[in-house]
ModelCIF file with pLDDT and N, C-alpha, C, O atoms, coordinates in Angstrom:
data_MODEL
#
_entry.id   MODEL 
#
_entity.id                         1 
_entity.type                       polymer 
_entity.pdbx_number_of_molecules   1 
#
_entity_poly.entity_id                      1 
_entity_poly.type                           'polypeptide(L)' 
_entity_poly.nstd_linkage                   no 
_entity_poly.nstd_monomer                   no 
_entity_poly.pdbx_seq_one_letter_code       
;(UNK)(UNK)(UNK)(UNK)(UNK)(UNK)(UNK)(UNK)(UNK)(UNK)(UNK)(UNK)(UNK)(UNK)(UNK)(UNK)
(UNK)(UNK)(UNK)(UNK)(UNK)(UNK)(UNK)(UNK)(UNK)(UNK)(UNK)(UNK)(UNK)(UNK)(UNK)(UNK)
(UNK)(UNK)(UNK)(UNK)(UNK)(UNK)(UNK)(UNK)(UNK)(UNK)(UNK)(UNK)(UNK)(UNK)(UNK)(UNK)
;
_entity_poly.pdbx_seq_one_letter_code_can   XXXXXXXXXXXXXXXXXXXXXXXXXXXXXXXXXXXXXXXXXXXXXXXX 
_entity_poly.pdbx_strand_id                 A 
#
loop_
_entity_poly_seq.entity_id 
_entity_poly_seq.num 
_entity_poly_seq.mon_id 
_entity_poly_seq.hetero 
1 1  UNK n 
1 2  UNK n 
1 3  UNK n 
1 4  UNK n 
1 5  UNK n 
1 6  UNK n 
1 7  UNK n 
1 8  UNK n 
1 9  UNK n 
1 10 UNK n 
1 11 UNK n 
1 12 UNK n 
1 13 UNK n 
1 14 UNK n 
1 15 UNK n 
1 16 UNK n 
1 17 UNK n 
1 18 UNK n 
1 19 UNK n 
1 20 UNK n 
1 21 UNK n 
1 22 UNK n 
1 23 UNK n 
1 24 UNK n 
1 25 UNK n 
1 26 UNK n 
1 27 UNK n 
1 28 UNK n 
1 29 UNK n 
1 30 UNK n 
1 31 UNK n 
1 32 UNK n 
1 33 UNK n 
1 34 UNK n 
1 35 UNK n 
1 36 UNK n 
1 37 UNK n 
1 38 UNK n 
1 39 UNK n 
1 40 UNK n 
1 41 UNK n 
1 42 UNK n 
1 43 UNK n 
1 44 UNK n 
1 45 UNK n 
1 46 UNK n 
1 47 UNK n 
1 48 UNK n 
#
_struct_asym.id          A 
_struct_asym.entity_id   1 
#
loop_
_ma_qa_metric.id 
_ma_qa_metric.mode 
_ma_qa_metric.name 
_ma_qa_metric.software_group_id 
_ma_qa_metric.type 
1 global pLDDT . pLDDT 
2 local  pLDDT . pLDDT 
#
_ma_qa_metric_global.metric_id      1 
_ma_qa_metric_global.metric_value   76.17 
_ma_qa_metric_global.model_id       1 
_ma_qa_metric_global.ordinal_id     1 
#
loop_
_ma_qa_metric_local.label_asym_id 
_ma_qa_metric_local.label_comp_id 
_ma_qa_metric_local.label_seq_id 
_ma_qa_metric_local.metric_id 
_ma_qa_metric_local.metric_value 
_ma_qa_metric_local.model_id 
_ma_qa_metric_local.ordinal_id 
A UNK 1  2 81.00 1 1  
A UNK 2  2 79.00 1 2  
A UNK 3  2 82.00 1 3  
A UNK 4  2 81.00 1 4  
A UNK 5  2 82.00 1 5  
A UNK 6  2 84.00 1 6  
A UNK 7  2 87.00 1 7  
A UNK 8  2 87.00 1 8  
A UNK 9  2 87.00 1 9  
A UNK 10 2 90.00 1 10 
A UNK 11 2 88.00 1 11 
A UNK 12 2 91.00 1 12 
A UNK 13 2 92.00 1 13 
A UNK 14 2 93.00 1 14 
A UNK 15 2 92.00 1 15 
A UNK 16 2 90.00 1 16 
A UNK 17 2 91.00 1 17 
A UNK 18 2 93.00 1 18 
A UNK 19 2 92.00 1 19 
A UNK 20 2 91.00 1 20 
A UNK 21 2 91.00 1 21 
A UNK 22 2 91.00 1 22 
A UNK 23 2 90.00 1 23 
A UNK 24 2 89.00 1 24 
A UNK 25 2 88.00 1 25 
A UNK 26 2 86.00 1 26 
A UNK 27 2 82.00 1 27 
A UNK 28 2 81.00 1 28 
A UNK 29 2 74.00 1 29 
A UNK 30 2 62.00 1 30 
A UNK 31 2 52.00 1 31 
A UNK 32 2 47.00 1 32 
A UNK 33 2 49.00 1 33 
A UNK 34 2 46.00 1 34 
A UNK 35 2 44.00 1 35 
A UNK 36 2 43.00 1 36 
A UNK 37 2 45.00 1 37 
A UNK 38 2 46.00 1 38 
A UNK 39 2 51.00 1 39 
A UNK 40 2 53.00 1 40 
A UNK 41 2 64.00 1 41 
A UNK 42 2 70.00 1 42 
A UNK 43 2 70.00 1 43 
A UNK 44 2 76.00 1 44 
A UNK 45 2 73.00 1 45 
A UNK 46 2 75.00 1 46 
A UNK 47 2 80.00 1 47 
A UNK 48 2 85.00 1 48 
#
loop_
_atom_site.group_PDB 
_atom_site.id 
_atom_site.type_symbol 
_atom_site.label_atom_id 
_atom_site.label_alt_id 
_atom_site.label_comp_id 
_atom_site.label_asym_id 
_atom_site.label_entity_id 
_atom_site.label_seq_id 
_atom_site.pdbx_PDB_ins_code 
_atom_site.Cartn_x 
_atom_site.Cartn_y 
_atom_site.Cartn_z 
_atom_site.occupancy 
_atom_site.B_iso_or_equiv 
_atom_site.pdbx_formal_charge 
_atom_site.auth_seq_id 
_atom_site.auth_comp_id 
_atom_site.auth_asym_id 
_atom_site.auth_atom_id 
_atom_site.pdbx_PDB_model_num 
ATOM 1   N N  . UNK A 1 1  ? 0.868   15.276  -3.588 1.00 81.00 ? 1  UNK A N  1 
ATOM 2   C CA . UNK A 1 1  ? 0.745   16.441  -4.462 1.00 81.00 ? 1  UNK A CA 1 
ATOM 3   C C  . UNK A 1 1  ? -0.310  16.217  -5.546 1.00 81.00 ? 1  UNK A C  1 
ATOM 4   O O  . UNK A 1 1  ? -0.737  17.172  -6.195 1.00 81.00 ? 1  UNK A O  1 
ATOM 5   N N  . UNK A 1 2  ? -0.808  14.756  -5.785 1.00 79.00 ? 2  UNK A N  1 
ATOM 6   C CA . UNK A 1 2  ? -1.602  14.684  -6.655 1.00 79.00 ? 2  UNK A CA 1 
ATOM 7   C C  . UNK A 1 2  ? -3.205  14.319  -6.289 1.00 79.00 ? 2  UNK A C  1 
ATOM 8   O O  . UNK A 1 2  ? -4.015  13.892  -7.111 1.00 79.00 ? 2  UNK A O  1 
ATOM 9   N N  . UNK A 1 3  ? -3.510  14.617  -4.693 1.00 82.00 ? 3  UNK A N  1 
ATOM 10  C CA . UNK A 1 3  ? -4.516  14.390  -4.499 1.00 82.00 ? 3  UNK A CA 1 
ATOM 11  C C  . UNK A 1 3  ? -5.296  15.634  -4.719 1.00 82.00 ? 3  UNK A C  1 
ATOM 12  O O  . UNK A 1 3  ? -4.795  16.718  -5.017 1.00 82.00 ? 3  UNK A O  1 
ATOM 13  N N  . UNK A 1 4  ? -6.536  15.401  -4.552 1.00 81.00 ? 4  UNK A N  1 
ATOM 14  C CA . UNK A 1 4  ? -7.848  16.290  -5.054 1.00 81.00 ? 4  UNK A CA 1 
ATOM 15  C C  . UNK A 1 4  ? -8.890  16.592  -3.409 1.00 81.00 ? 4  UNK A C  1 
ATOM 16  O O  . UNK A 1 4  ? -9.506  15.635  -2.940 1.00 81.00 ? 4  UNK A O  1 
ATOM 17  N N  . UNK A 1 5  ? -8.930  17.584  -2.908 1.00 82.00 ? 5  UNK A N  1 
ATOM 18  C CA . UNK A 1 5  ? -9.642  17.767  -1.870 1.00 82.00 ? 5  UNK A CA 1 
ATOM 19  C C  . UNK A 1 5  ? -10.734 18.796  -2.450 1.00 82.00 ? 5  UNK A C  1 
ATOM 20  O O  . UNK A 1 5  ? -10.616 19.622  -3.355 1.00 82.00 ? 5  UNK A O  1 
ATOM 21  N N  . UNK A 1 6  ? -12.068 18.411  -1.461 1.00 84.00 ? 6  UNK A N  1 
ATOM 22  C CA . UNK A 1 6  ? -13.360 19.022  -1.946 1.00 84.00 ? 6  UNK A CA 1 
ATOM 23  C C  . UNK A 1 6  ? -13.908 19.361  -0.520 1.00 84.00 ? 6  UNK A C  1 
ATOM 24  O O  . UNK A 1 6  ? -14.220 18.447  0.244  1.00 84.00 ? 6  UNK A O  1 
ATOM 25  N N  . UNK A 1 7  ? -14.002 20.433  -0.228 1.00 87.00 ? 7  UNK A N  1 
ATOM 26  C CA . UNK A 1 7  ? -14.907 20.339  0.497  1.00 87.00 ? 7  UNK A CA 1 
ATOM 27  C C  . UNK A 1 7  ? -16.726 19.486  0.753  1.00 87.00 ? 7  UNK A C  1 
ATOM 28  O O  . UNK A 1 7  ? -17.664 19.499  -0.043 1.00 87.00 ? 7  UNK A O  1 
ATOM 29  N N  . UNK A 1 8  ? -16.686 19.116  1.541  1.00 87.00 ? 8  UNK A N  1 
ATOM 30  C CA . UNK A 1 8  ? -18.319 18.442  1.968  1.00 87.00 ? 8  UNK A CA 1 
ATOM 31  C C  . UNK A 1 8  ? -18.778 18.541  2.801  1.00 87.00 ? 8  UNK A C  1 
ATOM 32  O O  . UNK A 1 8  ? -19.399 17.557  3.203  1.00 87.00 ? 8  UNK A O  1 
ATOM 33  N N  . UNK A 1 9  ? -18.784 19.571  3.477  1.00 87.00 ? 9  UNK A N  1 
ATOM 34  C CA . UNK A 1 9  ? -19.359 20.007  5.070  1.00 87.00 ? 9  UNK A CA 1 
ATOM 35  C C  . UNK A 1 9  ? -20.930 19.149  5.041  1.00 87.00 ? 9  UNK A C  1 
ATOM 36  O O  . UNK A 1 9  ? -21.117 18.792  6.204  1.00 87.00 ? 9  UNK A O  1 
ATOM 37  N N  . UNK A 1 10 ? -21.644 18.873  4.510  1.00 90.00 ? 10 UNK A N  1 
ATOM 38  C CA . UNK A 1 10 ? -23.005 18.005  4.258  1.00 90.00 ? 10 UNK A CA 1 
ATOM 39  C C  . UNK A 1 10 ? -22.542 16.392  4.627  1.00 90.00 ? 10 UNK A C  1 
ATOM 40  O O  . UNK A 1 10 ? -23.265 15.410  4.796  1.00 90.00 ? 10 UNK A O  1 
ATOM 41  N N  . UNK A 1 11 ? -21.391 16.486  4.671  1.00 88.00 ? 11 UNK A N  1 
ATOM 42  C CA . UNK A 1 11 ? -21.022 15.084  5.167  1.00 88.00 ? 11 UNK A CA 1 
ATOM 43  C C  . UNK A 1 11 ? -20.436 14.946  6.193  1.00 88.00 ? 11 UNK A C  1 
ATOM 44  O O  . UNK A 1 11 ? -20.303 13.741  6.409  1.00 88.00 ? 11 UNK A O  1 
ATOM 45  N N  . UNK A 1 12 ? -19.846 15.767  7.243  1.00 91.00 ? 12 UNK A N  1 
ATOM 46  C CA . UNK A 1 12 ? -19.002 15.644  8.224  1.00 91.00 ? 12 UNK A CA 1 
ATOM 47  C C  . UNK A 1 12 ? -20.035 15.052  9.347  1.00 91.00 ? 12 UNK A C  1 
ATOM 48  O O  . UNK A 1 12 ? -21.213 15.365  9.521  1.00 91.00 ? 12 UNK A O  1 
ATOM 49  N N  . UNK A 1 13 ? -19.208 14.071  10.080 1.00 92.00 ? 13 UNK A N  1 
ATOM 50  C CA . UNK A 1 13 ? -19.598 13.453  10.840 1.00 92.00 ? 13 UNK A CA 1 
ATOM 51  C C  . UNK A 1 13 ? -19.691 13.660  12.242 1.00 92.00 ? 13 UNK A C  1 
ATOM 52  O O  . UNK A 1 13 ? -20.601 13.548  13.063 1.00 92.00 ? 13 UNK A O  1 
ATOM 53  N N  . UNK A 1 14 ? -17.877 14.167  12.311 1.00 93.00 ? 14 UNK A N  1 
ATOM 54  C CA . UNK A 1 14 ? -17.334 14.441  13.614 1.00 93.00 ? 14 UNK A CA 1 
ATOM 55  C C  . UNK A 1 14 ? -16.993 15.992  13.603 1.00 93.00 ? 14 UNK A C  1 
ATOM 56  O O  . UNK A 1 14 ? -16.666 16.586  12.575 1.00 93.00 ? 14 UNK A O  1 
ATOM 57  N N  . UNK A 1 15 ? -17.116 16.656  14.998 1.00 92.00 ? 15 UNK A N  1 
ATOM 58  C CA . UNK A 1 15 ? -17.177 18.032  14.757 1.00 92.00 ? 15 UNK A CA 1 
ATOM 59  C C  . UNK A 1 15 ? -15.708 18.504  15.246 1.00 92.00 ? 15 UNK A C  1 
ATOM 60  O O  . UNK A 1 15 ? -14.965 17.765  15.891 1.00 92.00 ? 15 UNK A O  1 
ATOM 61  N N  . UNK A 1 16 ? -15.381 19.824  14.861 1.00 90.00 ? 16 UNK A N  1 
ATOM 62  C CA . UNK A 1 16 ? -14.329 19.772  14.044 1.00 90.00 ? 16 UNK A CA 1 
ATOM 63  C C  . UNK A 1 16 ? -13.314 20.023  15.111 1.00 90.00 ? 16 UNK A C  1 
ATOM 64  O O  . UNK A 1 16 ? -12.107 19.889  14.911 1.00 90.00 ? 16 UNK A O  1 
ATOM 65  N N  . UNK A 1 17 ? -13.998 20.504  16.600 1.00 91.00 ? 17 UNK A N  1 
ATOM 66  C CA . UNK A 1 17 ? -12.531 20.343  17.565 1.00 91.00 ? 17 UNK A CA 1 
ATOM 67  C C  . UNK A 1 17 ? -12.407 18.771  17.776 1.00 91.00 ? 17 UNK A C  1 
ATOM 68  O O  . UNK A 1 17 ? -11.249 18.527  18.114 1.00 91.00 ? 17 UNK A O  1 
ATOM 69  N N  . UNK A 1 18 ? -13.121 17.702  17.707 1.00 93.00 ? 18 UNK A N  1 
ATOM 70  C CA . UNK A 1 18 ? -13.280 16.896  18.356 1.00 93.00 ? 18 UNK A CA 1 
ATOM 71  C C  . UNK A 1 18 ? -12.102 15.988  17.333 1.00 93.00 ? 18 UNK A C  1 
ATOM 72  O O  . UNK A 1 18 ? -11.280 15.197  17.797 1.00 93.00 ? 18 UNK A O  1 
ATOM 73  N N  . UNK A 1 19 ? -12.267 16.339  15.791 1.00 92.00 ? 19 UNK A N  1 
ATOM 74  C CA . UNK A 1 19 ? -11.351 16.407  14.744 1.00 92.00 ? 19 UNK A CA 1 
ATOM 75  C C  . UNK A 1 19 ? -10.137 16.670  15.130 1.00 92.00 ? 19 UNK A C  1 
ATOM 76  O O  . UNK A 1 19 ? -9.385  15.725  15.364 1.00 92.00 ? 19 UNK A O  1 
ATOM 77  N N  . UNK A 1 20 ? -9.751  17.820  15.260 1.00 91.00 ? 20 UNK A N  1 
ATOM 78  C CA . UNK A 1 20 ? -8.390  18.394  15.310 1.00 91.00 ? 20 UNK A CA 1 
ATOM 79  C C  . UNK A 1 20 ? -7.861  17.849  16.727 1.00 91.00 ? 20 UNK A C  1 
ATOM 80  O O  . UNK A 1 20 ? -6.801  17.224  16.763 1.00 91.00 ? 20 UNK A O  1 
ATOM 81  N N  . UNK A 1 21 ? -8.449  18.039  17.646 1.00 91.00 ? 21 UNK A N  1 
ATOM 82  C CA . UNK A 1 21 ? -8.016  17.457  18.867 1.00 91.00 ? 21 UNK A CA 1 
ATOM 83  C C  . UNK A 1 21 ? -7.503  15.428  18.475 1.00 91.00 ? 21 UNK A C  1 
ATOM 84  O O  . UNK A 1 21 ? -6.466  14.932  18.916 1.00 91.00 ? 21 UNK A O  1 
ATOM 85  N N  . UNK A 1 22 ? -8.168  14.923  17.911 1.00 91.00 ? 22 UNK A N  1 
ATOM 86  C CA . UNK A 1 22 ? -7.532  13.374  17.611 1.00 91.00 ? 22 UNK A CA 1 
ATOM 87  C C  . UNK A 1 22 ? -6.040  13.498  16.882 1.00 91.00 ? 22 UNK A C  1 
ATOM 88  O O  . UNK A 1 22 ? -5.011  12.901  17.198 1.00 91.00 ? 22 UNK A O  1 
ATOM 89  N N  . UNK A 1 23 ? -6.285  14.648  15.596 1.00 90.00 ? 23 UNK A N  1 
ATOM 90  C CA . UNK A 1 23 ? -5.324  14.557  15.137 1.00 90.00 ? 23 UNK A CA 1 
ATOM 91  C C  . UNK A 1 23 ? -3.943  15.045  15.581 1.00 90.00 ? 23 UNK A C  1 
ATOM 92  O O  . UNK A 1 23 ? -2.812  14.762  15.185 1.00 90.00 ? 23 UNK A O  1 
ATOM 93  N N  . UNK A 1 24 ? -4.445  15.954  16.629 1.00 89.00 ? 24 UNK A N  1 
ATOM 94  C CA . UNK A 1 24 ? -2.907  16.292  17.314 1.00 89.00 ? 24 UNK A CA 1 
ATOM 95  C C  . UNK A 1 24 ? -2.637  15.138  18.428 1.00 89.00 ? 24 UNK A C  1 
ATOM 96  O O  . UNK A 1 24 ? -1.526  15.168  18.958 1.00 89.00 ? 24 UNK A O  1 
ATOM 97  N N  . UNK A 1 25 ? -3.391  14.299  18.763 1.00 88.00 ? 25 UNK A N  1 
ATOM 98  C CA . UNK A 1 25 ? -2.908  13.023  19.344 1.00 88.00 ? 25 UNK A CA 1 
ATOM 99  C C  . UNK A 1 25 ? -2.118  12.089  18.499 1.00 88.00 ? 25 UNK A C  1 
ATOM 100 O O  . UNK A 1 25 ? -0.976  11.666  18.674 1.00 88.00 ? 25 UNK A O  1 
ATOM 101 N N  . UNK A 1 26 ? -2.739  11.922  17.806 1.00 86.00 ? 26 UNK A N  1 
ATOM 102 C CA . UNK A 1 26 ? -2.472  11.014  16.955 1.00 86.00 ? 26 UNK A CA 1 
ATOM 103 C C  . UNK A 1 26 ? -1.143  11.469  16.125 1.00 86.00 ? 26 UNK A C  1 
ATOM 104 O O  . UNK A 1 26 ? -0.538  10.512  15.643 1.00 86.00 ? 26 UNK A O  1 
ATOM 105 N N  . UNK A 1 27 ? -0.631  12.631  15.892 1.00 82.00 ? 27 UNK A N  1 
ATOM 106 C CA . UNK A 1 27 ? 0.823   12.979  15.451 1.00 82.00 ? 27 UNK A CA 1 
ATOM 107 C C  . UNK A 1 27 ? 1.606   13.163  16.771 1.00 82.00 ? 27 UNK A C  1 
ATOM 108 O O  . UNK A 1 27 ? 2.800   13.373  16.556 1.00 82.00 ? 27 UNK A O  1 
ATOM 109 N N  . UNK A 1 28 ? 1.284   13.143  18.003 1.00 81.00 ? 28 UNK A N  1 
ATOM 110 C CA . UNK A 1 28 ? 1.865   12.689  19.306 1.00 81.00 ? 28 UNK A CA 1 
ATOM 111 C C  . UNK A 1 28 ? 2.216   11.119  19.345 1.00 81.00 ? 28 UNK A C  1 
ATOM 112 O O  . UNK A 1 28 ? 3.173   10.573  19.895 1.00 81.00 ? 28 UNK A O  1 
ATOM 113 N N  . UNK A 1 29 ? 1.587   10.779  18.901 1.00 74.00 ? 29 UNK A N  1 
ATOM 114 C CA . UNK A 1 29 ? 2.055   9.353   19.999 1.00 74.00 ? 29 UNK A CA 1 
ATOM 115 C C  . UNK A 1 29 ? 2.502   8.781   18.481 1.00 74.00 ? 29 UNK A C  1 
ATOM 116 O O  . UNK A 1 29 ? 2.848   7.607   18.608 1.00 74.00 ? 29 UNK A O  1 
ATOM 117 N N  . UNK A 1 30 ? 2.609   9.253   17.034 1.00 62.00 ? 30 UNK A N  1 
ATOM 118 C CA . UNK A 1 30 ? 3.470   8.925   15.844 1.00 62.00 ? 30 UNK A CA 1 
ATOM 119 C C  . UNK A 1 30 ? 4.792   8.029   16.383 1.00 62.00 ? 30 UNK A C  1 
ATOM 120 O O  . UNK A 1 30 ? 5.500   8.348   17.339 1.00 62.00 ? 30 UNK A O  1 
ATOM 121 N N  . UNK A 1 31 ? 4.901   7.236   15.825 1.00 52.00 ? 31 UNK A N  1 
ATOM 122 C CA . UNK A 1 31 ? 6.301   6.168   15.904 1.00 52.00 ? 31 UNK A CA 1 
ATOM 123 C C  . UNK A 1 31 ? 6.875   5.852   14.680 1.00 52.00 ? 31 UNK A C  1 
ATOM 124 O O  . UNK A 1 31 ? 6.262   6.319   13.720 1.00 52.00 ? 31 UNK A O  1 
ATOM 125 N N  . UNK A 1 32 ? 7.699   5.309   14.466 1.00 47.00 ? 32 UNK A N  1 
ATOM 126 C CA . UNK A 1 32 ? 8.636   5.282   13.416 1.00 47.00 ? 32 UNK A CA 1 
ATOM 127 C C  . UNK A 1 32 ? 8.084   4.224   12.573 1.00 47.00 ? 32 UNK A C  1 
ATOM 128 O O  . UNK A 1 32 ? 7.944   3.135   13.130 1.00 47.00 ? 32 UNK A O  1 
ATOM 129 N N  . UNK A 1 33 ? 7.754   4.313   11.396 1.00 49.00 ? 33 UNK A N  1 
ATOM 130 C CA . UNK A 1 33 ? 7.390   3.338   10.461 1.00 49.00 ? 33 UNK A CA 1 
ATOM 131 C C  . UNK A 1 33 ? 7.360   2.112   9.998  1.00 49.00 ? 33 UNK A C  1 
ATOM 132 O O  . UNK A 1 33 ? 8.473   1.605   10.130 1.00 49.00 ? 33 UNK A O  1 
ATOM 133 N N  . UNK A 1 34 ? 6.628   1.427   9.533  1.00 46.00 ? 34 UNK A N  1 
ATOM 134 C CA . UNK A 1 34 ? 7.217   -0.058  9.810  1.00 46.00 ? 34 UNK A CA 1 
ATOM 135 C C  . UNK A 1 34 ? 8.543   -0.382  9.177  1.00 46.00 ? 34 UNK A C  1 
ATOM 136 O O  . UNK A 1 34 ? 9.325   -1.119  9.777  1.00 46.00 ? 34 UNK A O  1 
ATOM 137 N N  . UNK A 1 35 ? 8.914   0.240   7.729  1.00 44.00 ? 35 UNK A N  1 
ATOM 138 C CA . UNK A 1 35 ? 10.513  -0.377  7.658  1.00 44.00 ? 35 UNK A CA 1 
ATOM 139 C C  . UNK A 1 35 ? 11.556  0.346   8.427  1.00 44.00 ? 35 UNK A C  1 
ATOM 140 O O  . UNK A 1 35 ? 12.736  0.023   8.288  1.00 44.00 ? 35 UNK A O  1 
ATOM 141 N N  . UNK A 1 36 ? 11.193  1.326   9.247  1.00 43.00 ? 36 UNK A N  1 
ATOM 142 C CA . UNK A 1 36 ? 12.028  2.095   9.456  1.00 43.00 ? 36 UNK A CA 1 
ATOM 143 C C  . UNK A 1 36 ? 12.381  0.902   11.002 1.00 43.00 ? 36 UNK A C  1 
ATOM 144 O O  . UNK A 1 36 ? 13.576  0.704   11.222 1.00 43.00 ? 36 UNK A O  1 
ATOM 145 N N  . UNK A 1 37 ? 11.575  0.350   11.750 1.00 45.00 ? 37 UNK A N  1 
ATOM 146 C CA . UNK A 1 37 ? 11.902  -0.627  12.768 1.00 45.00 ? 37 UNK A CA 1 
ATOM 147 C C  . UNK A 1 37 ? 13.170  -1.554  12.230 1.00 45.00 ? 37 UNK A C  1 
ATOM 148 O O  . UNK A 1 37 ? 13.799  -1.502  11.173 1.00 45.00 ? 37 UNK A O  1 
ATOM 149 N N  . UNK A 1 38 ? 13.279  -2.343  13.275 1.00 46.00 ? 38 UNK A N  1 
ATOM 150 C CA . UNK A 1 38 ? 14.738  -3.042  13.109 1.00 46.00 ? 38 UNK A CA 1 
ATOM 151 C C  . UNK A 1 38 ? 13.936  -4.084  13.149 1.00 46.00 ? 38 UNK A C  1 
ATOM 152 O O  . UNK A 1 38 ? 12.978  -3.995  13.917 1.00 46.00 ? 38 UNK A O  1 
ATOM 153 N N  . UNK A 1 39 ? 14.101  -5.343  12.347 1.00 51.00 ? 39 UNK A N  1 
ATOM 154 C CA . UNK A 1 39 ? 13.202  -6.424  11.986 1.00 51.00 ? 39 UNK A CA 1 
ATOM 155 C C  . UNK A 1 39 ? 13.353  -7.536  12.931 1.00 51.00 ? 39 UNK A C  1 
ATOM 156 O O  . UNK A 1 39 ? 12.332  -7.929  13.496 1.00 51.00 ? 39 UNK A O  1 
ATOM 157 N N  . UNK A 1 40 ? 14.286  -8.005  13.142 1.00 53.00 ? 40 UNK A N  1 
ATOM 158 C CA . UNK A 1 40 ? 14.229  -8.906  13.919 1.00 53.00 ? 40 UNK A CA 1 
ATOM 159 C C  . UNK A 1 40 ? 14.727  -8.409  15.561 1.00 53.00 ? 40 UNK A C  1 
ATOM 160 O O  . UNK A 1 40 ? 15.752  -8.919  16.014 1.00 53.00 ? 40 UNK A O  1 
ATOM 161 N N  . UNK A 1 41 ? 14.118  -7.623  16.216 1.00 64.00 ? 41 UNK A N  1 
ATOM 162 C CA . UNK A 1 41 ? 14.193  -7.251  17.559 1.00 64.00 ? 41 UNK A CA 1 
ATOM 163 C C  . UNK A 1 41 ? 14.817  -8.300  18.690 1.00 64.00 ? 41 UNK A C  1 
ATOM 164 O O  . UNK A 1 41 ? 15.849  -8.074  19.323 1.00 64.00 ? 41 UNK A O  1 
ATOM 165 N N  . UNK A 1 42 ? 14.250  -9.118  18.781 1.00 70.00 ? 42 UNK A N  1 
ATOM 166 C CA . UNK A 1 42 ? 14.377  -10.193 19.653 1.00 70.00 ? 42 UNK A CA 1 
ATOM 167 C C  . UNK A 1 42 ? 14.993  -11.493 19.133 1.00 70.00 ? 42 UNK A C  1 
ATOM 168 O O  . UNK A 1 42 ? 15.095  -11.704 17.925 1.00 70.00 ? 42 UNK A O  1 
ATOM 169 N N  . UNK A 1 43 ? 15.363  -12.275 19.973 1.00 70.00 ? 43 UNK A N  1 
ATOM 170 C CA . UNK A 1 43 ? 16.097  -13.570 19.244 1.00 70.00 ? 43 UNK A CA 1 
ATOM 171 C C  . UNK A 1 43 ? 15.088  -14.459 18.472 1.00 70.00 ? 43 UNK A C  1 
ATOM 172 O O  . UNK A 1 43 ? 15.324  -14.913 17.353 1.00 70.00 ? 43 UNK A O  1 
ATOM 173 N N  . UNK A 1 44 ? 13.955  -14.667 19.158 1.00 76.00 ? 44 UNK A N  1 
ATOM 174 C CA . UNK A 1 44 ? 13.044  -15.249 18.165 1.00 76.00 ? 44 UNK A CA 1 
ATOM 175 C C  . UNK A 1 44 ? 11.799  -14.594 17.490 1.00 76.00 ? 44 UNK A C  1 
ATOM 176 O O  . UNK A 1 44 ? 10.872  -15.270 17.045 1.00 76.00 ? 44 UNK A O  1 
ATOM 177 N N  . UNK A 1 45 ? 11.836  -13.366 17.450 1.00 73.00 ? 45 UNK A N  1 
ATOM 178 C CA . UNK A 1 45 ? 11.152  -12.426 16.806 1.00 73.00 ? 45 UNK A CA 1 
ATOM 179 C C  . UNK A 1 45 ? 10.558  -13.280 15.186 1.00 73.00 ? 45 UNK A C  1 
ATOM 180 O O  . UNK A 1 45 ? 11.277  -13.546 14.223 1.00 73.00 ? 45 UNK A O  1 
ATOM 181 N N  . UNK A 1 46 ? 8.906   -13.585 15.337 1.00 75.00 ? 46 UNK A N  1 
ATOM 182 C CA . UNK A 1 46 ? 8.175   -13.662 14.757 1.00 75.00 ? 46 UNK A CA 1 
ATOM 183 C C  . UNK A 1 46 ? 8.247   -15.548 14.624 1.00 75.00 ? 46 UNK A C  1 
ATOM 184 O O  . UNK A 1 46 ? 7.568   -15.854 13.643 1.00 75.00 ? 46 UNK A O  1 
ATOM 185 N N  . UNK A 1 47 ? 8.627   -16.355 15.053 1.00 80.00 ? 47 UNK A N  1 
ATOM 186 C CA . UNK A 1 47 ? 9.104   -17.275 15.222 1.00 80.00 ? 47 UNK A CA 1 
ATOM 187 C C  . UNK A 1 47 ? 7.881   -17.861 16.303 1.00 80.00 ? 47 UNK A C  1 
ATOM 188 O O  . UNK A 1 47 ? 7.407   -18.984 16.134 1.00 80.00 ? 47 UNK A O  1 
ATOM 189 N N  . UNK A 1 48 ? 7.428   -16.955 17.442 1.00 85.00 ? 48 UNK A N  1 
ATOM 190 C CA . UNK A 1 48 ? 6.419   -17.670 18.241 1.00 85.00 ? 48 UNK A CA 1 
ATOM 191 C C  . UNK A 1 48 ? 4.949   -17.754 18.036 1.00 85.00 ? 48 UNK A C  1 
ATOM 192 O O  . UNK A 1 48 ? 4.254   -18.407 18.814 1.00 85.00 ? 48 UNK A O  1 
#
C-alpha cells in the first residue's frame, strides 16, 4: 500500500503480451511459501 508506481513506457523492455503472458504463468505454477513448507520433510532433510 505504500509503494509508488510511475509509469515509463521509454523504458520497457519486454512487450507487453509477452509480459502478461509470464505473469499468468508464473501465478500458475505459484507454490506455497517458504515458511509456509514443513521444514524438515525428510529424515535427513538438510543434513546431506
Amino acid at each position: 500500500s505504500e509503494w509508488l508506481y510511475q509509469d515509463t513506457p521509454e523504458r520497457r523492455i519486454v512487450p507487453d503480451s509477452l509480459w502478461h503472458a509470464a505473469q499468468a504463468k508464473k501465478a500458475a505454477r505459484g507454490g506455497p511459501r517458504p515458511h509456509e513448507k514443513r521444514k524438515h520433510k525428510y529424515l535427513l532433510s538438510g543434513l546431506i
